[in-house]
Protein backbone atom coordinates (compact mmCIF):
# COMPACT_ATOMS: atom_id res chain seq x y z
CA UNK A 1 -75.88 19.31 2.79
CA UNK A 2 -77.39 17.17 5.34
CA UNK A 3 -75.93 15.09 7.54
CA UNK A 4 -77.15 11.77 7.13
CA UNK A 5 -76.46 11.90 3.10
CA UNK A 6 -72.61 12.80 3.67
CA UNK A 7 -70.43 11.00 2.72
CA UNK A 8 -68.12 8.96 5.17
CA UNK A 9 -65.80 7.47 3.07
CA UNK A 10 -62.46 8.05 4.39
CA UNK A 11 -59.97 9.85 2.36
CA UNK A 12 -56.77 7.69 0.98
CA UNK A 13 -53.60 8.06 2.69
CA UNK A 14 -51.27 11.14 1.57
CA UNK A 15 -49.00 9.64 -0.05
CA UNK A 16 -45.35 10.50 1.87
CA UNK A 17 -42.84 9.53 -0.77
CA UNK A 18 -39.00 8.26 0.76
CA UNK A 19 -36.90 10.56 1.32
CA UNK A 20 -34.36 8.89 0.07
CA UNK A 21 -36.35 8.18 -3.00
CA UNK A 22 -35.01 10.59 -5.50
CA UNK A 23 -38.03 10.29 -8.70
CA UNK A 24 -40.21 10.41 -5.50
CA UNK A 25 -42.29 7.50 -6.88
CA UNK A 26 -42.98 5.62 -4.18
CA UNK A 27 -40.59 2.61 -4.73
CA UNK A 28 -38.81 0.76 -1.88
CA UNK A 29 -36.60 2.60 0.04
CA UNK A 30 -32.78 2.41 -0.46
CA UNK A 31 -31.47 -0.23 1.61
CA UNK A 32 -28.90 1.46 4.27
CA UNK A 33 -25.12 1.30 3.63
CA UNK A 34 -23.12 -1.16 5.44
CA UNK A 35 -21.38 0.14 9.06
CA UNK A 36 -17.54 -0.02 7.61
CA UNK A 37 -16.27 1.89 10.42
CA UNK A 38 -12.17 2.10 10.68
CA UNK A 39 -12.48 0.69 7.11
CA UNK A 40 -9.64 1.95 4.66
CA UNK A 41 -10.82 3.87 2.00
CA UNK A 42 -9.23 1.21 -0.40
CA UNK A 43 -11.27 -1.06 0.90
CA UNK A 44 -14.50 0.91 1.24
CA UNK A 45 -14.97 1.57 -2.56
CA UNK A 46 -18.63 1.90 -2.22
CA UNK A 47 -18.07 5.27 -0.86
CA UNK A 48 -14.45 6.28 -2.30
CA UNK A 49 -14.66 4.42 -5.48
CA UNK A 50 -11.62 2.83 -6.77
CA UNK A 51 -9.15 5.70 -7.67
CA UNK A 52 -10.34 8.02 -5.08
CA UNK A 53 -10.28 5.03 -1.99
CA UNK A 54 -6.64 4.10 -3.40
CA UNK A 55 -5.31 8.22 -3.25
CA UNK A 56 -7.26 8.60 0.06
CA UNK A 57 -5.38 5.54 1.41
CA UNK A 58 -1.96 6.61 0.15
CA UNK A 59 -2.66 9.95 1.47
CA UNK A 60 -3.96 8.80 5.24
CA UNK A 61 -0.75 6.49 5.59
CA UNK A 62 1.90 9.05 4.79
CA UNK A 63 0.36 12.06 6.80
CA UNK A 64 -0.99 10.45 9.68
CA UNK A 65 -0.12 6.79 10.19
CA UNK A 66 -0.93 7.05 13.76
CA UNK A 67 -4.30 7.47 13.25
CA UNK A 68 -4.63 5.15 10.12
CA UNK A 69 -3.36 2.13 11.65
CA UNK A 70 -5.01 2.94 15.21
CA UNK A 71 -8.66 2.38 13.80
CA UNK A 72 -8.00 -0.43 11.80
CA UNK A 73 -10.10 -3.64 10.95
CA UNK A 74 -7.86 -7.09 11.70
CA UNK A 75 -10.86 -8.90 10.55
CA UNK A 76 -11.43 -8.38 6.75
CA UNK A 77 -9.41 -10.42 5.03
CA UNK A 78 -6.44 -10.26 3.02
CA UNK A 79 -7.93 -9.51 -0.43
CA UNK A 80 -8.03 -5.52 0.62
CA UNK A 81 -4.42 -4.95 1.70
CA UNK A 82 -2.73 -7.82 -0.83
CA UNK A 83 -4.14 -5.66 -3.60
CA UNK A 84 -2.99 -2.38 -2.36
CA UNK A 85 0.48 -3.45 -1.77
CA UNK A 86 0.66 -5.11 -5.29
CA UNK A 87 -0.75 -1.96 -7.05
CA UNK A 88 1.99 0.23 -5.20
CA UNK A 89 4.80 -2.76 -6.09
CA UNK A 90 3.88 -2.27 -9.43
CA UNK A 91 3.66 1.70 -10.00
CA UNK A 92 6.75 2.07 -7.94
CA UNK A 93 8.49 -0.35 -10.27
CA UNK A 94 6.76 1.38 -13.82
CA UNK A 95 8.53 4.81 -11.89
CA UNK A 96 11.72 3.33 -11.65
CA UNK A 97 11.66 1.99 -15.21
CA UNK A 98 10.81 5.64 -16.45
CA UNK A 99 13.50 7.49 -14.09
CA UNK A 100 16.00 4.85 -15.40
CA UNK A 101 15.24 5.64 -19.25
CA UNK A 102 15.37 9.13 -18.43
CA UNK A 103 18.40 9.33 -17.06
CA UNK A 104 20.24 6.52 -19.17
CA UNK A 105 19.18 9.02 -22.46
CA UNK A 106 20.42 12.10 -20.91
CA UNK A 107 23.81 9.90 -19.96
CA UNK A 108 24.04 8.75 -23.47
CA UNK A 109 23.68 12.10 -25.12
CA UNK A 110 25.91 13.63 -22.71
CA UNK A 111 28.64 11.24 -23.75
CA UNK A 112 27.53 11.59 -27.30
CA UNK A 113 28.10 15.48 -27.48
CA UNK A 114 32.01 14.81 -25.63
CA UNK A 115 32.33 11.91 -28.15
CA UNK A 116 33.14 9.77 -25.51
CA UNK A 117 30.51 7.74 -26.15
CA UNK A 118 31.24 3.86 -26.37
CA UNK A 119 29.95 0.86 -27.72
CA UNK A 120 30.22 -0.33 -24.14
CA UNK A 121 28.85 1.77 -22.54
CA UNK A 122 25.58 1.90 -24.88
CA UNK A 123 25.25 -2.02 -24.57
CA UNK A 124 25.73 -1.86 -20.73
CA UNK A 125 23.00 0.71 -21.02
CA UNK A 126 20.94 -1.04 -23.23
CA UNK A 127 21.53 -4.26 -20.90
CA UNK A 128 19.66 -2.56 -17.88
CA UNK A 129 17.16 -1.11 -19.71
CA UNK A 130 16.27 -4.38 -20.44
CA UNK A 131 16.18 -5.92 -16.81
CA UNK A 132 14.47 -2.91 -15.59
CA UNK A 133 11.47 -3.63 -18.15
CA UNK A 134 11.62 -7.56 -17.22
CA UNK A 135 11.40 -5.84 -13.76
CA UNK A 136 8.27 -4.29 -14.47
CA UNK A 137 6.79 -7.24 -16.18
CA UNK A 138 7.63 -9.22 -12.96
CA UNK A 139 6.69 -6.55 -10.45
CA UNK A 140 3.13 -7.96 -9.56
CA UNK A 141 5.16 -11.09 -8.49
CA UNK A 142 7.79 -9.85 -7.12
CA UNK A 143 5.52 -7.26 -5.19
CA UNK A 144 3.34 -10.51 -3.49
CA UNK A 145 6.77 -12.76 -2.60
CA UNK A 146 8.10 -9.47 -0.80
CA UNK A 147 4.95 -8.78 1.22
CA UNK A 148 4.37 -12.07 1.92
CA UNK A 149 8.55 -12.46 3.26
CA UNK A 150 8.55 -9.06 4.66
CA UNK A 151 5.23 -9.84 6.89
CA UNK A 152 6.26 -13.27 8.21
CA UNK A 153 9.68 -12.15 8.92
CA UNK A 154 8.28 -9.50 11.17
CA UNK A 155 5.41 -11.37 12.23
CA UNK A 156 7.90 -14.26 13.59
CA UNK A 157 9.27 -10.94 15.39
CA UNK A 158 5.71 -10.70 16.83
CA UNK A 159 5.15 -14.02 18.30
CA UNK A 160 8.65 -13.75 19.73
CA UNK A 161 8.29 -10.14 21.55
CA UNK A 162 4.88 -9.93 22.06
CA UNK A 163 2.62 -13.66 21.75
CA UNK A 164 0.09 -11.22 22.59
CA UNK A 165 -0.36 -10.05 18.94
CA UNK A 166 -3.60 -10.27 16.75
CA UNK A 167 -2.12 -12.51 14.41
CA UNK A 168 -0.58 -12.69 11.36
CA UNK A 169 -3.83 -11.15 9.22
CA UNK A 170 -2.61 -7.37 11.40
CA UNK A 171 1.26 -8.03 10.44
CA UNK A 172 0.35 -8.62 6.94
CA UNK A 173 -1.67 -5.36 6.80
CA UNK A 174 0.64 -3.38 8.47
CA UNK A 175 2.99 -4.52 5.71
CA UNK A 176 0.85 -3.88 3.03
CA UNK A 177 -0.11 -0.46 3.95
CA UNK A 178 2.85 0.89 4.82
CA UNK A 179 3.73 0.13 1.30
CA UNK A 180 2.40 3.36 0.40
CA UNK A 181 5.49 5.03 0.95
CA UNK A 182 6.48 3.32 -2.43
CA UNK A 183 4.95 6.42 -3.57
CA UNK A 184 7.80 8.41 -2.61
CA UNK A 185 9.89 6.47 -5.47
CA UNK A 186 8.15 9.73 -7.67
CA UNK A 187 10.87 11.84 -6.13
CA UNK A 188 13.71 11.87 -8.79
CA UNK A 189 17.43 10.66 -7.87
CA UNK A 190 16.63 10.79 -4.10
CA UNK A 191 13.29 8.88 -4.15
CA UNK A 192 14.41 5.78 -3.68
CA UNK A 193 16.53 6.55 -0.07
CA UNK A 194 13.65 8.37 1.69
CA UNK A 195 10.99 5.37 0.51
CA UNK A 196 13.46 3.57 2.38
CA UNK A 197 13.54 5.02 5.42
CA UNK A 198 9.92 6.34 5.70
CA UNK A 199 8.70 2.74 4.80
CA UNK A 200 10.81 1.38 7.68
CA UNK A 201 9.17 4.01 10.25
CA UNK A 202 5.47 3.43 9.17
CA UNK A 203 6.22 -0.70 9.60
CA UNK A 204 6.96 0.13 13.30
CA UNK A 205 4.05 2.67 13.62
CA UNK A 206 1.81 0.02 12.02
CA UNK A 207 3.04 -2.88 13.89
CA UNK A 208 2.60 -0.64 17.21
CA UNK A 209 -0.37 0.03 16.47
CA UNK A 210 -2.07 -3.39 15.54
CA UNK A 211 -0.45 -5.88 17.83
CA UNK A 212 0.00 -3.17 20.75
CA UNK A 213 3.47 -4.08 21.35
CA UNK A 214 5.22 -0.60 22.48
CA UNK A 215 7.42 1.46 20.21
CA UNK A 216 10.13 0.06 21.11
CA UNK A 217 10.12 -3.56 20.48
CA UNK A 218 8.29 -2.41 16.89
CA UNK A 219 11.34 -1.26 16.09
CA UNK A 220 13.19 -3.96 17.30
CA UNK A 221 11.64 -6.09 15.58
CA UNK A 222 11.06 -3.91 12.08
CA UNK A 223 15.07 -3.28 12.51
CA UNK A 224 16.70 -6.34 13.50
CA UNK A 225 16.02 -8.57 10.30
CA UNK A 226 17.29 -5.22 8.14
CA UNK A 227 20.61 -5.43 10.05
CA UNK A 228 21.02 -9.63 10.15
CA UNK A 229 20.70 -9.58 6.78
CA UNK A 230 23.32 -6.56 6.13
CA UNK A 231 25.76 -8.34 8.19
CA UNK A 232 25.08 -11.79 6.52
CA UNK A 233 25.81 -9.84 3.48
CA UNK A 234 28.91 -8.65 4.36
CA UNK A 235 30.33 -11.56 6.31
CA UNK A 236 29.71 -13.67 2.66
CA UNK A 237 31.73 -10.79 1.22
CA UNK A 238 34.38 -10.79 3.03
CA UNK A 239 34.39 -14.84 2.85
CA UNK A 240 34.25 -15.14 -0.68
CA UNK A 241 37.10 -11.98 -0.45
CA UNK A 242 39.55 -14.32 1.81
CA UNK A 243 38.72 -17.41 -0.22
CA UNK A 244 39.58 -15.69 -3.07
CA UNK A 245 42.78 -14.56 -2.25
C-alpha cells in the first residue's frame, strides 16, 4: 500500500485492567486498606472478622502477652477493649452457670442414690441455681462496673508510681485485655484459681508494657489493692467476731 494513503490513526490504548480488579472490567480500583498496625485483631475486624479477631485476641494475650501489649495502640478509643472485656465477663459467667448445674445435678443424684437426699439441701441447691442465672443476666453489668473499678484502682497506682504513664485510656486496655484469661474459667473445678492468678500476671505484663513503668512497680501496684482489700476483709471479720462476742 502506499505511503501517503496509510492510515495514521493511532491505535486505542490496551486496555490494562486493575489488578486488583477481580471481573477485570475496568472499574475503579479498590481503595487500599487502612495502616492498623499494632491493632488487636478484635479491633481490626476488617481483616479477622468478628469471631476470628475475638479467638485471635484471646489467643495472642494468653501465649504471648509480651508481645501483645508491647505493640499496642493507646490511641483508639475505648469502644474496642470495653467490648472485649464485656464479651469475656459474660461467657465466663454463662461457664460458671453451666459448671454449677452440672455439678449441683451430679450432687443431687449422688445424694439421691444414698437416700440422703434432703429437702434442704435441694432448696439450698435450687437457691444458687437461681443467683447464678440472675448472675448471668447481670454479667454484662457487672462485667463494665469491674473493668471500670479494676482500671482506676490500678490506674490511681499509675499516677502514684509512675506520673509518667500514658493515661488512663492504656490502664483501661490493659485491663480489658488481660481479661482474656476469663477464658481459663472452661477448665472444670480448677478453672476458676488459675484465671485468678494468670489474670493477675498479664495485668502487670500489660501495665509494664503500656505505661513503661518496670516490672516491679507493675506488680506493686497490680498486687497491693488485692492485699488492702484482703486485709480490710479480715480486720471487719474479726471486728464484727469481737463485737459479737
Amino acid at each position: 500500500m502506499d505511503d501517503d494513503h496509510r492510515d495514521d490513526t493511532p491505535f486505542p490504548p490496551s486496555h490494562d485492567p486493575d489488578p486488583q480488579d477481580e471481573f477485570g472490567d475496568g472499574g475503579p480500583p479498590s481503595p487500599p486498606r487502612p495502616d492498623v498496625g499494632g491493632l488487636p485483631p478484635w479491633e481490626d475486624r476488617l481483616h479477622h472478622g468478628i469471631l476470628g479477631g475475638f479467638l485471635t485476641t484471646v489467643a495472642q494475650v494468653m501465649t504471648a502477652p509480651g508481645r501483645f501489649f508491647g505493640d499496642h495502640p493507646v490511641d483508639r478509643g475505648w469502644l474496642g477493649p470495653v467490648s472485649f472485656a464485656v464479651i469475656m465477663g459474660v461467657l465466663a459467667a454463662a461457664v460458671g452457670w453451666v459448671w454449677s448445674t452440672m455439678f449441683s445435678g451430679m450432687e443431687l443424684g449422688m445424694l439421691s442414690m444414698l437416700e440422703e437426699l434432703s429437702a434442704e439441701s435441694a432448696t439450698d441447691t435450687a437457691l444458687m441455681q437461681t443467683f447464678q442465672s440472675v448472675g448471668v443476666i447481670l454479667s454484662p453489668f457487672t462485667s463494665l462496673a469491674f473493668l471500670f473499678i479494676y482500671a482506676g484502682v490500678f490506674h490511681l497506682g499509675i499516677m502514684l508510681l509512675h506520673p509518667d504513664g500514658r493515661g488512663f485510656e492504656a490502664t483501661l486496655r490493659a485491663v480489658a485485655y488481660g481479661n482474656a484469661a476469663y477464658v481459663l474459667t472452661f477448665v472444670p473445678m480448677c478453672g476458676g484459681l488459675l484465671m485468678s492468678v494468670w489474670t493477675l500476671v498479664i495485668y502487670a505484663i500489660a501495665l509494664d508494657k503500656l505505661h513503661g513503668c518496670g516490672a516491679g512497680k507493675a506488680a506493686v501496684i497490680v498486687i497491693a489493692p488485692m492485699l488492702v482489700f484482703v486485709c480490710g476483709c479480715g480486720a471487719l471479720l474479726g471486728l464484727t467476731g469481737l463485737l459479737a462476742a
